[in-house]
C-alpha atoms as a PDB file:
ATOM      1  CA  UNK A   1     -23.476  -2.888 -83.461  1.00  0.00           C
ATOM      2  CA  UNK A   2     -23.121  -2.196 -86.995  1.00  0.00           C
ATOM      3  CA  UNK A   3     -23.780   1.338 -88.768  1.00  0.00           C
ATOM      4  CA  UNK A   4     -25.910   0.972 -91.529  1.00  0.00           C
ATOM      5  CA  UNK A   5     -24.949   3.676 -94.535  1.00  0.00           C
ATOM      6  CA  UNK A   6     -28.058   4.929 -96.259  1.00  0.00           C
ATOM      7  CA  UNK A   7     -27.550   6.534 -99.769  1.00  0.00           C
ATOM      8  CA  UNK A   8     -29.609  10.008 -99.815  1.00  0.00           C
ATOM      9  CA  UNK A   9     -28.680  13.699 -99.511  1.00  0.00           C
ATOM     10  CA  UNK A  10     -27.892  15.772 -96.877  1.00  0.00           C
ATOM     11  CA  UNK A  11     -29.958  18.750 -96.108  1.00  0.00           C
ATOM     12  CA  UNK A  12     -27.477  21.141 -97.109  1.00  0.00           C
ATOM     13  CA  UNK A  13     -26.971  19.490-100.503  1.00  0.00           C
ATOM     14  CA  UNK A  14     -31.219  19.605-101.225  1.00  0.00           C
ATOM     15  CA  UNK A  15     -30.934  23.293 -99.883  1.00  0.00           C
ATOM     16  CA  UNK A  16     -28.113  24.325-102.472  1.00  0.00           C
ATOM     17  CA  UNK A  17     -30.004  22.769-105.391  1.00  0.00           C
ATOM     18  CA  UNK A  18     -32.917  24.543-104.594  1.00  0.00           C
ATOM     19  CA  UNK A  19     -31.267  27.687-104.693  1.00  0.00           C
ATOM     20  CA  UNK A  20     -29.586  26.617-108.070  1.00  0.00           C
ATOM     21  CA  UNK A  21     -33.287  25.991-109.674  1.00  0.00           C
ATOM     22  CA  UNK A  22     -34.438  29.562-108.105  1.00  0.00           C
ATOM     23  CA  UNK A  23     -31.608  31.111-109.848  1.00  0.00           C
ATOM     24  CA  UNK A  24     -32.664  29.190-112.857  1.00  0.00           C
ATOM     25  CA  UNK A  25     -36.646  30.207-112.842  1.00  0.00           C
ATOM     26  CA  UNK A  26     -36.137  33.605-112.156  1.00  0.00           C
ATOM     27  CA  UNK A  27     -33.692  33.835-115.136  1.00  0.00           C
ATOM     28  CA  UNK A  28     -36.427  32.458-117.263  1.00  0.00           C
ATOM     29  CA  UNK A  29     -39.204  34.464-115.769  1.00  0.00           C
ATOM     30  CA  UNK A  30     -36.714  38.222-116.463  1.00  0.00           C
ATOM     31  CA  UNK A  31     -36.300  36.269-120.113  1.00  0.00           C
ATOM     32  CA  UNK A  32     -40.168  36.293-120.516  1.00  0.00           C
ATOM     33  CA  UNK A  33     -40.993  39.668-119.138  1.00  0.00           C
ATOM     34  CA  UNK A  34     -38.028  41.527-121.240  1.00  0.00           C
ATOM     35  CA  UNK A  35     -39.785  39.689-124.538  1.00  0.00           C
ATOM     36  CA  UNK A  36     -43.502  40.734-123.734  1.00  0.00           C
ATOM     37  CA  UNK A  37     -42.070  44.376-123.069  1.00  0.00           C
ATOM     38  CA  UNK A  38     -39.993  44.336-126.490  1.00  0.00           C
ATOM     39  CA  UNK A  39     -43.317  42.805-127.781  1.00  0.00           C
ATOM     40  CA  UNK A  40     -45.715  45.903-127.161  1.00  0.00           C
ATOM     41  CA  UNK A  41     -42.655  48.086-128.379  1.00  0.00           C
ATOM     42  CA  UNK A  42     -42.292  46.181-131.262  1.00  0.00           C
ATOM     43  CA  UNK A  43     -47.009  46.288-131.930  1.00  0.00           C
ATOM     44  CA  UNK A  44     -46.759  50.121-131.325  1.00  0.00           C
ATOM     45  CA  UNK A  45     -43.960  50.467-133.700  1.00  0.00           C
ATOM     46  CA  UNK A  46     -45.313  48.585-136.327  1.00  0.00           C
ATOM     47  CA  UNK A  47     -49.198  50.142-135.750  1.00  0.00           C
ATOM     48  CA  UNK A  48     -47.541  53.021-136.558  1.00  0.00           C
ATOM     49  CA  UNK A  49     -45.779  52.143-139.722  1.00  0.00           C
ATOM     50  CA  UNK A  50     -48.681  50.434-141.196  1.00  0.00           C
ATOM     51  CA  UNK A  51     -50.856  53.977-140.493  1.00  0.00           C
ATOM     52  CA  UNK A  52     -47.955  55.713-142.323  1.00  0.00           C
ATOM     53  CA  UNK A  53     -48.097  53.331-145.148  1.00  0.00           C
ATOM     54  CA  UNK A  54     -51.525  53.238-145.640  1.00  0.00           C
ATOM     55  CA  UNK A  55     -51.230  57.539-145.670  1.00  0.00           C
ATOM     56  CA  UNK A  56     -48.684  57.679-148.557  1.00  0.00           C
ATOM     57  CA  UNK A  57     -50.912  55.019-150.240  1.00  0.00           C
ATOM     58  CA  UNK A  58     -53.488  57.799-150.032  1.00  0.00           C
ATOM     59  CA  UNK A  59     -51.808  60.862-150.627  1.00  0.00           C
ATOM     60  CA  UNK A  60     -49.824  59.816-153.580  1.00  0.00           C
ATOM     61  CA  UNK A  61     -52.513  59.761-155.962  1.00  0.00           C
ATOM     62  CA  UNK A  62     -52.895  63.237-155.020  1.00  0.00           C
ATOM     63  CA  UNK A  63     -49.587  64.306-156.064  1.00  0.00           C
ATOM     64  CA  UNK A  64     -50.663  65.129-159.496  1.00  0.00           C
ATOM     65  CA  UNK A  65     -53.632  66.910-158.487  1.00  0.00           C
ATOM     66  CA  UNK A  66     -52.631  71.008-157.599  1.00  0.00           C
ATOM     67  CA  UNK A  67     -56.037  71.367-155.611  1.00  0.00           C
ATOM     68  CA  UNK A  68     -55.037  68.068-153.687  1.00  0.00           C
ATOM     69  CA  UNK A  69     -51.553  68.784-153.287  1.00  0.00           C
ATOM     70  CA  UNK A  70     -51.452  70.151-149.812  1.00  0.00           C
ATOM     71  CA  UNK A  71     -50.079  69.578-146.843  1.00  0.00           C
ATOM     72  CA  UNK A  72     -51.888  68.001-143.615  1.00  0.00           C
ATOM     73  CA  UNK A  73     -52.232  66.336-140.929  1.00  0.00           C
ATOM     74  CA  UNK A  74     -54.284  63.122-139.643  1.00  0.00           C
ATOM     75  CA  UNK A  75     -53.873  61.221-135.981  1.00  0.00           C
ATOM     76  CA  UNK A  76     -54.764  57.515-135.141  1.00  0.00           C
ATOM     77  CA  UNK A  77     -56.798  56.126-131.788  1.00  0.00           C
ATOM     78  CA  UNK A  78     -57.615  52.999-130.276  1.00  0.00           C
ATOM     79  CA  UNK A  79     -60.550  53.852-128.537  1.00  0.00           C
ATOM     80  CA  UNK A  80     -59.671  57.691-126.633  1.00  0.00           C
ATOM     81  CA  UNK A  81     -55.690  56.475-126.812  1.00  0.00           C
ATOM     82  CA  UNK A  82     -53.609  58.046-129.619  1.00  0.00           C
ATOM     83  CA  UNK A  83     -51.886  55.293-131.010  1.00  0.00           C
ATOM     84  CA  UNK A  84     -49.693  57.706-133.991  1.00  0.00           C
ATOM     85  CA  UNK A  85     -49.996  60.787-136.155  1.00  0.00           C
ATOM     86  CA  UNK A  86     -48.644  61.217-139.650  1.00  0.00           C
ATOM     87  CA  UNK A  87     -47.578  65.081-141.080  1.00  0.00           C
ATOM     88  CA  UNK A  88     -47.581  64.748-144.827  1.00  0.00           C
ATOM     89  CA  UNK A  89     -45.754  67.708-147.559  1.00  0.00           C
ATOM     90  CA  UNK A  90     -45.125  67.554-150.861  1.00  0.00           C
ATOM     91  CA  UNK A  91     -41.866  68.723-152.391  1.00  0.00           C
ATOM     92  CA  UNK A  92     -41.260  69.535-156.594  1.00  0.00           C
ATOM     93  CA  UNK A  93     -38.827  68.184-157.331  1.00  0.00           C
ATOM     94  CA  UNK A  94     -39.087  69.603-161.386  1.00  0.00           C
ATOM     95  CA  UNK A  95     -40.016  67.929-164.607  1.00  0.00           C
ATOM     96  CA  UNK A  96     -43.949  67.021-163.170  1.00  0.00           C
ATOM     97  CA  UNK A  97     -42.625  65.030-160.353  1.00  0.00           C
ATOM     98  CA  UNK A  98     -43.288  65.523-156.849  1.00  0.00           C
ATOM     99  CA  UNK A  99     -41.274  63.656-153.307  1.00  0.00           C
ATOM    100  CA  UNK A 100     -44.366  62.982-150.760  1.00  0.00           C
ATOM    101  CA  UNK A 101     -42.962  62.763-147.306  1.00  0.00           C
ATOM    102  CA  UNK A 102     -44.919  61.376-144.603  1.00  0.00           C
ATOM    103  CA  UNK A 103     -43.510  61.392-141.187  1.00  0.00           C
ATOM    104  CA  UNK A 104     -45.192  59.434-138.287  1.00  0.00           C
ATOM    105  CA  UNK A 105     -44.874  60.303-134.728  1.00  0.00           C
ATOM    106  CA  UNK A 106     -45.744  57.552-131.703  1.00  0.00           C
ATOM    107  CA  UNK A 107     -45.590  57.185-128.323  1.00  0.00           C
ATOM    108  CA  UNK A 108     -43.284  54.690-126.256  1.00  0.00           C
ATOM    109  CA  UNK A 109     -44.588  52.749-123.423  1.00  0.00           C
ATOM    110  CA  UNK A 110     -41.987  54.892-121.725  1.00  0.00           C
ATOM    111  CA  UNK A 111     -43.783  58.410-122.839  1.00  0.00           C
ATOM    112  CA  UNK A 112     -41.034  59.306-125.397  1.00  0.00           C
ATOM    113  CA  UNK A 113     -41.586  60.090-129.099  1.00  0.00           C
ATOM    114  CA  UNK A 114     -40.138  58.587-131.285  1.00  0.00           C
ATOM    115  CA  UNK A 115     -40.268  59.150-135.093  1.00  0.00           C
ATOM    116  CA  UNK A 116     -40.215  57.289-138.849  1.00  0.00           C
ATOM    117  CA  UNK A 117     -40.002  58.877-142.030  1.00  0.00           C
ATOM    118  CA  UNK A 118     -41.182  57.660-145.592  1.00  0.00           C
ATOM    119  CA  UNK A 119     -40.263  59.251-148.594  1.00  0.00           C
ATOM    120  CA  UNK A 120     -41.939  58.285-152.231  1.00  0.00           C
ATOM    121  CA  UNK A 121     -40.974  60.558-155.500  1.00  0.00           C
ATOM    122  CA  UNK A 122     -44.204  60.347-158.154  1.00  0.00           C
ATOM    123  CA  UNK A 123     -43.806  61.519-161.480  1.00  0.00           C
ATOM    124  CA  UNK A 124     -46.946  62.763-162.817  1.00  0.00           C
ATOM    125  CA  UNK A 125     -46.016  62.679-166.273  1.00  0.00           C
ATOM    126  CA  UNK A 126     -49.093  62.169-168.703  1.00  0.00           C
END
């Protein structure tokens, strides 16, 4: 009687490819979580520059006002979450020109602070 050889894989061989394509996926799937967690750090980050922006914005038309010219400051929510706050001084800086700092504080997704600072010099001169 003749053996008939049949072309296919061995068990062992589907078994090892499998675990190749597991590897694979769950490569993919760390790749995707890693990105949506740099993505929220990334939204936070930037919520919080945009508040600081849109601060100096407002306080730097005050800079030539004494009676406006003070120090303060405001916080941001989402709801009852605090999302930022900004601290805002003024500095002379001589000659009718003032620096307006603005400093804006947020929260990480891992419960640390972190911290940005603008600075904006406005001459006042008439």
């Amino acid at each position: 009687m003749k053996q008939r050889k049949e072309g296919g894989f061995t068990i062992l061989e589907i078994m090892i490819a499998v675990v190749i394509l597991m590897v694979g996926v769950l490569g993919l799937v760390m790749t995707a979580a890693l990105t949506t967690r740099m993505m929220g750090r990334a939204n936070r980050a930037q919520q919080a520059a945009a508040y600081a922006s849109k601060r100096m914005e407002m306080m730097r038309a005050s800079a030539c006002i004494a009676a406006q010219r003070n120090a303060g400051v405001d916080t941001l929510y989402r709801g009852s979450a605090m999302i930022a706050y900004n601290t805002w001084s003024y500095a002379d800086m001589g000659s009718e020109s003032y620096r307006l700092r603005v400093i804006t504080r947020w929260e990480t997704t891992k419960n640390q602070m972190k911290s940005d600072t603008l600075e904006q010099g406005v001459p006042c001169r008439t």
